[in-house]
Protein backbone atom coordinates (compact mmCIF):
# COMPACT_ATOMS: atom_id res chain seq x y z
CA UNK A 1 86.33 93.63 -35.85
CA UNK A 2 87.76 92.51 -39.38
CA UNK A 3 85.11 95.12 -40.93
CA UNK A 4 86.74 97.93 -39.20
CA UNK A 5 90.32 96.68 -39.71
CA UNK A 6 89.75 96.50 -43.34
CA UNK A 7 87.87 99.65 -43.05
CA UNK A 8 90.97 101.37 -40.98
CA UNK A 9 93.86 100.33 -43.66
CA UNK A 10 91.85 101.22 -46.24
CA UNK A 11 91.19 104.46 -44.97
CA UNK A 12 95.00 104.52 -44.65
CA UNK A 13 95.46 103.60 -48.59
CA UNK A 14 92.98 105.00 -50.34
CA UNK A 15 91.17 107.14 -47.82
CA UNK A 16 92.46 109.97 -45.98
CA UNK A 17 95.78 108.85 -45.99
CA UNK A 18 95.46 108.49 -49.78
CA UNK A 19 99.01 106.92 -50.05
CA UNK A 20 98.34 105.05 -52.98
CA UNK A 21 97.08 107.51 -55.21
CA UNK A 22 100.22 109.64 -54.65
CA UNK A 23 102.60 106.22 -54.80
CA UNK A 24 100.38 105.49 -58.37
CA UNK A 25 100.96 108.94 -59.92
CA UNK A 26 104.37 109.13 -58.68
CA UNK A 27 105.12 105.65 -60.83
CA UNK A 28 103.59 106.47 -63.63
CA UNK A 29 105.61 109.30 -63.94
CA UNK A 30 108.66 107.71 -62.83
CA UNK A 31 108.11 105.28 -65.71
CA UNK A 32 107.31 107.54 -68.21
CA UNK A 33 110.15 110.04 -67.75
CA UNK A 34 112.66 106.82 -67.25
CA UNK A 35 111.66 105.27 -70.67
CA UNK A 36 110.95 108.13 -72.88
CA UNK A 37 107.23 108.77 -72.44
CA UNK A 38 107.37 105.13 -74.57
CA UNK A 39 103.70 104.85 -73.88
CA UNK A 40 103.00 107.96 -76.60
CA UNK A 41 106.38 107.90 -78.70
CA UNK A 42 106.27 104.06 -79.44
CA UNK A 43 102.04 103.63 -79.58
CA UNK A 44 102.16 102.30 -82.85
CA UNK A 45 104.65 100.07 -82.50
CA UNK A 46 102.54 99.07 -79.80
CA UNK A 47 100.38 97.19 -81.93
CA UNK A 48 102.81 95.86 -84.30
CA UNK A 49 104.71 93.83 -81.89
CA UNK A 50 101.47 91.20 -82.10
CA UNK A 51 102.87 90.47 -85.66
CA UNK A 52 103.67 86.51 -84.91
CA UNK A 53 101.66 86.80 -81.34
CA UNK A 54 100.30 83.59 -81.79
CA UNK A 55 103.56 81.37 -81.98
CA UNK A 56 103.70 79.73 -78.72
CA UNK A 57 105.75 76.48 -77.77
CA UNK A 58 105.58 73.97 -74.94
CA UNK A 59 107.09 75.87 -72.12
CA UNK A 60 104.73 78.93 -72.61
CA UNK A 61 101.54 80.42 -74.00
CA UNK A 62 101.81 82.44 -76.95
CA UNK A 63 101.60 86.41 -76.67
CA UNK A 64 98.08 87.13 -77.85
CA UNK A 65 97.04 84.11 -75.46
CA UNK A 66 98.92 86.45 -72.54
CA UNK A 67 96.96 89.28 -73.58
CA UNK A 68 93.68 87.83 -73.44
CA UNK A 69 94.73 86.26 -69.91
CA UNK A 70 95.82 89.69 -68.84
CA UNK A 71 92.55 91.35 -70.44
CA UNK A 72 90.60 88.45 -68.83
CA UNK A 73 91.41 89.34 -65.18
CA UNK A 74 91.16 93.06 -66.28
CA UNK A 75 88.04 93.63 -67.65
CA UNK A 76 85.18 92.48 -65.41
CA UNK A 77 83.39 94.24 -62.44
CA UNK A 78 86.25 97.33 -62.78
CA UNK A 79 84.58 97.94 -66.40
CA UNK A 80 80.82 97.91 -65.53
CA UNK A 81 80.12 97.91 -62.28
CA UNK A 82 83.30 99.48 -61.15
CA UNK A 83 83.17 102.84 -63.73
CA UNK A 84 79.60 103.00 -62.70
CA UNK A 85 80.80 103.33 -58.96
CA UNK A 86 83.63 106.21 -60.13
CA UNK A 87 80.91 107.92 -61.47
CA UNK A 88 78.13 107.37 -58.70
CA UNK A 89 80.72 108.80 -56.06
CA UNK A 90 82.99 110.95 -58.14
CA UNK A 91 80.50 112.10 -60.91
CA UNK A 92 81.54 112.63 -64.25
CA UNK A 93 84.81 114.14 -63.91
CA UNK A 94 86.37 110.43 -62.27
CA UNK A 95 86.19 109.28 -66.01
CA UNK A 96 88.84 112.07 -66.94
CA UNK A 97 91.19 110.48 -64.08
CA UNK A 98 90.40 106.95 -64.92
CA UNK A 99 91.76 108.27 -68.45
CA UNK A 100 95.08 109.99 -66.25
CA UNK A 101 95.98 106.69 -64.31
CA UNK A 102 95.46 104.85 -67.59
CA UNK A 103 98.03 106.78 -69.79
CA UNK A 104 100.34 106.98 -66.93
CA UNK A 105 99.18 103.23 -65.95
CA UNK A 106 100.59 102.30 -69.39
CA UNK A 107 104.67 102.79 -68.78
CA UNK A 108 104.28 101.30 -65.04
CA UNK A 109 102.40 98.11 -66.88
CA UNK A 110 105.07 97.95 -69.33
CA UNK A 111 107.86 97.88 -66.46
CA UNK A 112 106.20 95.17 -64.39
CA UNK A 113 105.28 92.89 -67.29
CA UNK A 114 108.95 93.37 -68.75
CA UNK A 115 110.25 92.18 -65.42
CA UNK A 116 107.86 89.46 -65.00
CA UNK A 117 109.03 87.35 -68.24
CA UNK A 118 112.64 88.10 -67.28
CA UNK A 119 112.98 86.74 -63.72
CA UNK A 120 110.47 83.65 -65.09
CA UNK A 121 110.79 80.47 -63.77
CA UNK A 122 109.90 76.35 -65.21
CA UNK A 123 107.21 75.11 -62.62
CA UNK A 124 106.77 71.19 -62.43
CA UNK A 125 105.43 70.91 -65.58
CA UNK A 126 108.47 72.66 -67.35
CA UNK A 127 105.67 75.52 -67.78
CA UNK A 128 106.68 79.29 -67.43
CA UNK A 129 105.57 81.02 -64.59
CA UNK A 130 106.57 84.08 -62.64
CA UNK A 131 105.36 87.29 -61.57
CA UNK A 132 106.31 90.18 -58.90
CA UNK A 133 107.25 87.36 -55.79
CA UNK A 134 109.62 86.08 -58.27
CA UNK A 135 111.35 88.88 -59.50
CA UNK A 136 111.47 90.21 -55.93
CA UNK A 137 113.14 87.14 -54.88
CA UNK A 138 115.80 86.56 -57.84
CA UNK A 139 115.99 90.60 -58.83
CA UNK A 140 116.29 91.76 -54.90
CA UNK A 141 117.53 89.36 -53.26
CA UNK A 142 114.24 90.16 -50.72
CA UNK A 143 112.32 86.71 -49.85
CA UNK A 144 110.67 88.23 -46.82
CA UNK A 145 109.19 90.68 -49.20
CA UNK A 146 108.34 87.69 -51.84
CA UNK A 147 106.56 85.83 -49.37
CA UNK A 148 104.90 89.64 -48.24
CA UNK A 149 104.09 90.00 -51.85
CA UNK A 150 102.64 86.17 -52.75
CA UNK A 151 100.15 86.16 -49.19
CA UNK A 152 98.36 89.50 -50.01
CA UNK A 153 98.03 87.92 -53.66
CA UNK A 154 96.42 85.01 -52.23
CA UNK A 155 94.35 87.22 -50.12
CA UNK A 156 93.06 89.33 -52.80
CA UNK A 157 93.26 87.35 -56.22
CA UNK A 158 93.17 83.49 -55.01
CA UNK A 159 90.22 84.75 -52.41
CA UNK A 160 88.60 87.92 -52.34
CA UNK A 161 88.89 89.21 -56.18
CA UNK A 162 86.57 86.03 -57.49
CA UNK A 163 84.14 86.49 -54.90
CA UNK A 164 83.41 90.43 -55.86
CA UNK A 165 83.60 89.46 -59.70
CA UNK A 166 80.90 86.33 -58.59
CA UNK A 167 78.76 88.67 -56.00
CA UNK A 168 78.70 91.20 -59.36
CA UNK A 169 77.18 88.12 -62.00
CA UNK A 170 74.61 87.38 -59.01
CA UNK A 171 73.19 90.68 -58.50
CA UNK A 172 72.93 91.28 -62.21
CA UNK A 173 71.20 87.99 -62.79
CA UNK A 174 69.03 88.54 -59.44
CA UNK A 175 68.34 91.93 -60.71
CA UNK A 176 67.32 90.99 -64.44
CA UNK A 177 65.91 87.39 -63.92
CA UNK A 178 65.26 87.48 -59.81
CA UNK A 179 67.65 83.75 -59.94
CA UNK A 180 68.37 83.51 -56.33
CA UNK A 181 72.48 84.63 -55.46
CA UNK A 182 73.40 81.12 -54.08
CA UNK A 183 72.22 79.33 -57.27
CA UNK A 184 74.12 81.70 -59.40
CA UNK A 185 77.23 81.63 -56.66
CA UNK A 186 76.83 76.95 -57.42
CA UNK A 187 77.01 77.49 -61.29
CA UNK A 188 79.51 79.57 -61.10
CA UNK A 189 82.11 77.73 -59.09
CA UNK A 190 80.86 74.51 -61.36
CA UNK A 191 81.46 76.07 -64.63
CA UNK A 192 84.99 77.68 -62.96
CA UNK A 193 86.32 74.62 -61.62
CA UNK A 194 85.91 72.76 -65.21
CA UNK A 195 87.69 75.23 -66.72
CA UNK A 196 90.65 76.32 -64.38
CA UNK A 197 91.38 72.70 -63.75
CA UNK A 198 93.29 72.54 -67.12
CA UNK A 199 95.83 75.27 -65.51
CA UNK A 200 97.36 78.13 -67.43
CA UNK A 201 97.03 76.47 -70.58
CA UNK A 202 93.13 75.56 -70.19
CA UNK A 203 92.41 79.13 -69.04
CA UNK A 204 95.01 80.89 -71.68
CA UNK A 205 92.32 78.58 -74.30
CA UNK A 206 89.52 80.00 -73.06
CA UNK A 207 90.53 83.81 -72.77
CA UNK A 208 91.78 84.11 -76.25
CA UNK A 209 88.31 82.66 -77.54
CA UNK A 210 85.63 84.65 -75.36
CA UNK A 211 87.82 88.37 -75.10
CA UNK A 212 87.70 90.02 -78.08
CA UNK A 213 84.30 88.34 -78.86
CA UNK A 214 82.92 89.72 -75.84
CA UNK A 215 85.48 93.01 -76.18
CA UNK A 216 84.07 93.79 -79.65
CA UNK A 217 80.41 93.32 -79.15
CA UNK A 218 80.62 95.87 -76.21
CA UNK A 219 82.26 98.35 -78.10
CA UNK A 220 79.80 98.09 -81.02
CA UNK A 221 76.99 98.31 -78.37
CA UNK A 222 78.46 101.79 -77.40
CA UNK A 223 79.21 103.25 -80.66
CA UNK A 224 75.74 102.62 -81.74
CA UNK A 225 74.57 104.64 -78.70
CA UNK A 226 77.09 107.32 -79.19
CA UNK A 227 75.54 107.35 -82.68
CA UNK A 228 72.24 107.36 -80.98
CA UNK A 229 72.65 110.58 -78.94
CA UNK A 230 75.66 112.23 -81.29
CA UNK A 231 73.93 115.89 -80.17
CA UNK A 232 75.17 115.16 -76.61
CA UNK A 233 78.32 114.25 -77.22
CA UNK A 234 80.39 117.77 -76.54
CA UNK A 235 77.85 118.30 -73.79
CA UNK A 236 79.27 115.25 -72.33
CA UNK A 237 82.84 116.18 -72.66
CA UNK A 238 82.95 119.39 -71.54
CA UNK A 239 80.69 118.29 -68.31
CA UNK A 240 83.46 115.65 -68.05
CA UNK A 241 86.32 118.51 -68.31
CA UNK A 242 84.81 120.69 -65.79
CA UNK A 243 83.55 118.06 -63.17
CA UNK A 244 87.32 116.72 -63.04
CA UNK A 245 88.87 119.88 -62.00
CA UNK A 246 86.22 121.29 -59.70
CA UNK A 247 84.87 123.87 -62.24
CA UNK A 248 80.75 122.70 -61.72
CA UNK A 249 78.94 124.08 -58.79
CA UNK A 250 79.44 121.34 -55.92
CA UNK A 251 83.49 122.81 -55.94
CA UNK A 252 86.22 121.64 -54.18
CA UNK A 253 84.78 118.73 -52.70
CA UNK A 254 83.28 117.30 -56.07
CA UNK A 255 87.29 117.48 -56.99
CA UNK A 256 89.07 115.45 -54.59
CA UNK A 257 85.88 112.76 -55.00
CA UNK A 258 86.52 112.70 -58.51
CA UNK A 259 90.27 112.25 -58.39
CA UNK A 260 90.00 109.88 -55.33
CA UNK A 261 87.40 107.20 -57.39
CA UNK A 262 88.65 108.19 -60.68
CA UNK A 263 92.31 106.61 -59.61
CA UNK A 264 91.18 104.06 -57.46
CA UNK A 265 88.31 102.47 -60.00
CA UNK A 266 91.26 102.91 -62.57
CA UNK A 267 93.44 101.24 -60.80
CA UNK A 268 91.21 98.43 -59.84
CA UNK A 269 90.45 98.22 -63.70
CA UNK A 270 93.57 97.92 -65.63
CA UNK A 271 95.57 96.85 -62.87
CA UNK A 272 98.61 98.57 -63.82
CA UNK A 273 101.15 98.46 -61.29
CA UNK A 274 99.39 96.19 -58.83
CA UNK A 275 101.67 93.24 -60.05
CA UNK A 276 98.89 90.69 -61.13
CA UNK A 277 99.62 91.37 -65.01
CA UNK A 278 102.88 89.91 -64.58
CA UNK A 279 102.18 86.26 -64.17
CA UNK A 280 100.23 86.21 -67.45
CA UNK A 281 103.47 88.43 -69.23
CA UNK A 282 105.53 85.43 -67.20
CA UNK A 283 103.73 82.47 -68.66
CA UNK A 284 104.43 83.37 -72.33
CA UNK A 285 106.90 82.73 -74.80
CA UNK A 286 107.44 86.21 -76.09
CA UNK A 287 107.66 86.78 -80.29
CA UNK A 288 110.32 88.58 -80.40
CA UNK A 289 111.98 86.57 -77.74
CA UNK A 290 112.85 89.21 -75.69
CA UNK A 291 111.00 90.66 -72.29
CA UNK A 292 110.39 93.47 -73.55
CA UNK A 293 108.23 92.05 -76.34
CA UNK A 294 105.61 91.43 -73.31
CA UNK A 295 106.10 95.18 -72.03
CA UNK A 296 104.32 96.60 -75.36
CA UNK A 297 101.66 93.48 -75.23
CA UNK A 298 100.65 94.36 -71.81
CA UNK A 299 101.08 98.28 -72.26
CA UNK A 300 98.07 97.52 -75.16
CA UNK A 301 96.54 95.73 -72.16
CA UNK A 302 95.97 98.51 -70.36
CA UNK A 303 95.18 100.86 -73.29
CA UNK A 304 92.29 98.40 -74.11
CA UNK A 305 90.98 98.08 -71.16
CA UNK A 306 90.63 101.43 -69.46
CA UNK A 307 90.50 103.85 -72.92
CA UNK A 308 88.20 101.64 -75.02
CA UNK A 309 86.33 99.68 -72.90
CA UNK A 310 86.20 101.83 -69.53
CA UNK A 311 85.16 104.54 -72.15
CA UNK A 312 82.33 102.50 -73.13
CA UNK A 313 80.81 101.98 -70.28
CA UNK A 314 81.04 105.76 -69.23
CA UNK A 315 79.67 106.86 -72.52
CA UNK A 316 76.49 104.45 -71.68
CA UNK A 317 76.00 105.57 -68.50
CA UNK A 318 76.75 109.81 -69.44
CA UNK A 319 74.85 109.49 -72.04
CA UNK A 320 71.42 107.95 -70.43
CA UNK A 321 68.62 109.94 -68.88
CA UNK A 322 69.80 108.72 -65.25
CA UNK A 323 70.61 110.03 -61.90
CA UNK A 324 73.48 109.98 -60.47
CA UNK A 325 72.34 109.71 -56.87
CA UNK A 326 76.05 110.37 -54.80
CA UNK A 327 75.40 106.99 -53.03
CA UNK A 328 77.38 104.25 -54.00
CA UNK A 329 76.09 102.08 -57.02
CA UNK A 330 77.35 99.51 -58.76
CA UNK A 331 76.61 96.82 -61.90
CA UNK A 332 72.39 97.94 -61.04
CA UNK A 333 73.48 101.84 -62.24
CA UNK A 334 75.23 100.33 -65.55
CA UNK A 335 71.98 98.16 -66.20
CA UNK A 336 69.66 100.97 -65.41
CA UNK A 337 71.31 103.26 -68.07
CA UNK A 338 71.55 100.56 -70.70
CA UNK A 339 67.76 100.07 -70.19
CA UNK A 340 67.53 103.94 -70.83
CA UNK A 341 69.03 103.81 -74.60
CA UNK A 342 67.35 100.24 -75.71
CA UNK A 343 64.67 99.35 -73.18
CA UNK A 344 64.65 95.88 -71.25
CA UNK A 345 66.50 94.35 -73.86
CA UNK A 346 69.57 96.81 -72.33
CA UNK A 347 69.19 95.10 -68.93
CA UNK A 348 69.54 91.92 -70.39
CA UNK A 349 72.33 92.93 -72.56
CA UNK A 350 74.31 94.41 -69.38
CA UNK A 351 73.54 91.19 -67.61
CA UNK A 352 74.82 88.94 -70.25
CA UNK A 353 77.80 91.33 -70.50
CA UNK A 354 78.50 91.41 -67.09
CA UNK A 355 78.43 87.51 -66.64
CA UNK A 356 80.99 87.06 -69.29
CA UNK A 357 83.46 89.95 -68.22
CA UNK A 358 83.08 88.69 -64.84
CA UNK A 359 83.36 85.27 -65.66
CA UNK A 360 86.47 85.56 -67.60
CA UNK A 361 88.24 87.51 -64.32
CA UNK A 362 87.05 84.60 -61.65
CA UNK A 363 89.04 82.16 -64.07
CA UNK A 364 92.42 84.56 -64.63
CA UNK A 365 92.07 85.46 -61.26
CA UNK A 366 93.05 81.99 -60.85
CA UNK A 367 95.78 81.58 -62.62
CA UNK A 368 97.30 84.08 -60.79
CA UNK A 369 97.34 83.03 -57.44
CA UNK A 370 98.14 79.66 -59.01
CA UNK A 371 101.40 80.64 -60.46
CA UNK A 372 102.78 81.69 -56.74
CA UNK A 373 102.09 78.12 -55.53
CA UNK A 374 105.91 77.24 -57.01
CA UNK A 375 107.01 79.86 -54.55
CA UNK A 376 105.80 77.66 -51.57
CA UNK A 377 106.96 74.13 -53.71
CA UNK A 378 103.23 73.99 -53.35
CA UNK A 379 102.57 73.35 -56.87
CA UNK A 380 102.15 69.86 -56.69
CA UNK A 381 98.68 67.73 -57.76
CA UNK A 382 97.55 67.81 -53.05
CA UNK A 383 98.53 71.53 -53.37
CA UNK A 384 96.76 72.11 -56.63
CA UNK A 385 93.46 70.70 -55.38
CA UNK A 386 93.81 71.97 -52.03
CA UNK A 387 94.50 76.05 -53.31
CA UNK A 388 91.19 74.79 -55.77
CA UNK A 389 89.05 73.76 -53.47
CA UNK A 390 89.31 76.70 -50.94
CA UNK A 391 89.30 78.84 -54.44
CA UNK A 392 86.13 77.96 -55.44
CA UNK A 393 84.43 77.77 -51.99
CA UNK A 394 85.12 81.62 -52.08
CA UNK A 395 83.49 82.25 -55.22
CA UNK A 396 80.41 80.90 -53.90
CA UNK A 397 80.28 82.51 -50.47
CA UNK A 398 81.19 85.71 -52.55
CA UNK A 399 78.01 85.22 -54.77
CA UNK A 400 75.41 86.15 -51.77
CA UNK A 401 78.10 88.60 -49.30
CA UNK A 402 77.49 91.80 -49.61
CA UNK A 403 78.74 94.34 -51.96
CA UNK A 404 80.50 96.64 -49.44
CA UNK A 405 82.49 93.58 -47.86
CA UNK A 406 83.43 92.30 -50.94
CA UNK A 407 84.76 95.38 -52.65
CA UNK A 408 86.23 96.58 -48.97
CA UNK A 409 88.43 93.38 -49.07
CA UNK A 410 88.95 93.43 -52.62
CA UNK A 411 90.26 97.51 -52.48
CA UNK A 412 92.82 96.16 -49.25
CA UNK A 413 93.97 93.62 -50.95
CA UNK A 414 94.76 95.38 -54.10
CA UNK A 415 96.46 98.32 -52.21
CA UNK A 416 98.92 95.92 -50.56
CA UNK A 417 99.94 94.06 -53.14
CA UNK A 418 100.58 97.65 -54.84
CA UNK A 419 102.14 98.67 -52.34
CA UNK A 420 104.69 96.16 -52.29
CA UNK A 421 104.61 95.75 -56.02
CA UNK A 422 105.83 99.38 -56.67
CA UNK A 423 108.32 99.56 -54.22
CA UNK A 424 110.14 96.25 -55.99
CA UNK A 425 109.84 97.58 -59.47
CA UNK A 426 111.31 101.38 -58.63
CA UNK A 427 114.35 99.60 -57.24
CA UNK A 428 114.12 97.43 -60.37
CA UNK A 429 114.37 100.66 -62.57
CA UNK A 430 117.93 100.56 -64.14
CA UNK A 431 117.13 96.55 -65.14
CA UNK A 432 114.16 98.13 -67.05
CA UNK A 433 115.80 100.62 -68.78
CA UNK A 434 118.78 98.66 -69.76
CA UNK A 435 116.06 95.85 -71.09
CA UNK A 436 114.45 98.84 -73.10
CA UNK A 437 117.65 99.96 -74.56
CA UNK A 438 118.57 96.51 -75.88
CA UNK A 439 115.66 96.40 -77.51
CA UNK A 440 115.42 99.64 -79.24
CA UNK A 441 119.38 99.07 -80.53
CA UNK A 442 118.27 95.64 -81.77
CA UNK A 443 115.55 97.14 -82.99
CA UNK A 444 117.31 100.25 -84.94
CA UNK A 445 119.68 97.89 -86.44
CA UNK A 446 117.08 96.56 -88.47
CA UNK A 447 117.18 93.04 -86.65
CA UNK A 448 114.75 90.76 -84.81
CA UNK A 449 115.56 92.20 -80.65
CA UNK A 450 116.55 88.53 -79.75
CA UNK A 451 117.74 88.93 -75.50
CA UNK A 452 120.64 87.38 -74.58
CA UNK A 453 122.39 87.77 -70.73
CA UNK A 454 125.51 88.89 -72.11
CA UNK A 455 124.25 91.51 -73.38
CA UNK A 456 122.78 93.75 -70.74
CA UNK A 457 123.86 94.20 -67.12
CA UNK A 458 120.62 93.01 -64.84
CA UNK A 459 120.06 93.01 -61.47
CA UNK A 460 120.03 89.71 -59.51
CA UNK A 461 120.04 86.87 -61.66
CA UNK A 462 117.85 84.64 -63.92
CA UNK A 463 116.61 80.84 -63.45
CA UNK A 464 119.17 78.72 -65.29
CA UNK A 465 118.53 78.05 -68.88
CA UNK A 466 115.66 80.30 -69.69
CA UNK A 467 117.69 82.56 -71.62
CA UNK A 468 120.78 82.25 -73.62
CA UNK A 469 124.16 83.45 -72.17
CA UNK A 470 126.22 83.28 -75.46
């Protein structure tokens, strides 16, 4: 009975129904018209907002450390396994609209992350946190739809998200070294647990070592194969082109497949929109300090993850001798093609990959859920170990379920807390643009953008003495 009702509201999301990939589209171009296309006019300041991104003080992580948090839930299963699923269902044309969502993806991360560090809140421990319940709750006024908001986040990122990114590190290491799924689901939760009982700070420490390390050696790993098979390159492309609109000889129906996994494997990916990126933007102290500082650092985010490193992955797999079968496939496909280009040292290489990119996601998956536990004055040393405990029991089960449970739960859980998530941060819309505006007249005026209340007219109000009013 849960199988079909997950089935049923899925089918209402992302299925027939397909509500989410119109509600996606329509705020990414909401956001983009709204601010300016900001994503394409302000790229390159984009990347030199990280100037100073690793000042950081004792209320809140610095930026590059919320970066790596927010690229450590990101990339995992959505960048192997899941691309190799786009593709597997959608063929090659779902890369082009993993590419759309992403551009769009950008301005509706940048909105969500700019609202996340200005409705943030002190926890217990005088630490930021925040995310989408709280700006729904102090922004809104709404604490139904805060409490709506923080349950399906529990549902999918403090249960069900760690268990797909664990069942994904088990099947690779079943599949390359035949270590049974329940050993690999015991290590796992081990290894998690010693890390994610630091909190934000512990897991903020370990992101900003293992990302780009792990971030950079995958990228290397597909340039040298694009360098490899340079001949097939506009091949590739152009197969790409035509697949996405329906132009290769399977028609109509290869279209809506393509556009259908394309979006949703995006989505699941960079996240943008979904409101999980939020709690990281939340839990930093911003250089300059001013919310929209985090807007850029997460709009890079999303440009990392889904251009560069989605890319990757689709070049491997495009670019192999390898059938796409039409059934669905996952991290085996990605590990399959790798072996194409370099042997069995690629399966070993996709299986060491996989483990870290997953591993990364099970411990900023975390953090997430963790950061809404102040919401229910649950964040407390019994609540902490409680939320832990239950955490981690998940990530085991999740290492031997099965991969269509885990990813049906995962894809419900994701499309409610967009759902929600979207709706908030429309209505949020003239906070965001004022924000934006303060910042680019700061900005112009040749001065650091340093946000103060008085300055722009919000919605709601702010926590008491996170920001100056004078």
């Amino acid at each position: 009975m849960i199988s079909d009702l997950v089935s049923a509201i899925n089918d209402i999301l992302w299925g027939q129904g397909q509500i989410l990939i119109y509600l996606l589209l329509f705020a990414g171009f909401w956001f983009s018209f709204k601010l300016g296309f900001i994503q394409i006019r302000q790229f390159r300041y984009m990347f030199t907002v990280m100037k100073g991104s690793t000042q950081s003080d004792k209320s809140g992580i610095s930026s590059f450390q919320a970066l790596c948090t927010g690229l450590s839930a990101r990339v995992g299963t959505g960048n192997l396994a899941g691309v190799a699923m786009a593709i597997s269902l959608g063929g090659s044309g779902a890369v082009f609209w993993m590419w759309v969502i992403a551009l769009l993806g950008m301005a509706t991360g940048f909105a969500e992350s700019v609202l996340g560090q200005l409705y943030k809140v002190r926890d217990n421990h005088k630490e930021f946190r925040g995310g989408p319940a709280y700006y729904i709750r102090a922004g809104l006024n709404k604490p139904w739809l805060a409490i709506t908001f923080s349950l399906c986040l529990f549902l999918g990122y403090g249960l069900t998200f760690s268990a797909m990114q664990a069942n994904t590190i088990a099947d690779a290491l079943n599949n390359t070294f035949d270590i049974p799924t329940h050993y690999a689901g015991a290590v796992i939760a081990i290894v998690a647990g010693s890390i994610v009982i630091g909190g934000m700070r512990s897991i903020a420490r370990f992101a900003e070592l293992i990302v780009p390390f792990m971030g950079l050696a995958f990228i290397a790993t597909a340039i040298i194969i694009t360098l490899m098979n340079i001949q097939l390159l506009p091949a590739m492309f152009g197969d790409i082109i035509a697949s996405a609109f329906g132009l290769t000889e399977a028609g109509a129906g290869a279209l809506g497949a393509a556009i259908k996994n394309g979006i949703q494997r995006g989505l699941y990916s960079n996240e943008a929109g979904a409101g999980s990126v939020p709690h990281a933007a939340a839990g930093a102290s911003p250089v300059p300090n001013h919310p929209v500082a985090q807007g850029y650092v997460q709009m890079l985010g999303v440009f990392l993850d889904t251009m560069v490193l989605c890319s990757c992955t689709a070049v491997v797999i495009l670019l192999s001798d390898i059938n796409i079968s039409g059934e669905m496939e996952g991290i085996r496909m990605t590990q399959d093609a790798m072996s194409s280009h370099f042997g069995a040292g690629g399966n070993y290489f996709v299986a060491a990959a996989i483990t870290l990119f997953a591993f990364t996601s099970v411990v900023a998956n975390y953090a997430y859920a963790e950061s809404n536990l102040h919401l229910f004055k649950l964040d407390s040393k019994p609540g902490r170990i409680a939320y832990t405990i239950i955490y981690l029991s998940m990530v085991f089960w999740g290492a031997s379920a099965t991969l269509k449970q885990v990813w049906g739960l995962a894809d419900m859980a994701l499309g409610l807390m967009t759902l929600v998530n979207i709706y908030a941060i429309i209505l949020l819309t003239p906070t965001i643009i004022n924000l934006t505006q303060d910042y680019k007249i700061k900005l112009a005026a040749g001065k650091e953008p340093t946000f103060n209340l008085k300055d722009v007219e919000i919605q709601g109000s702010t926590e008491a003495d996170i920001w100056p009013k004078t």
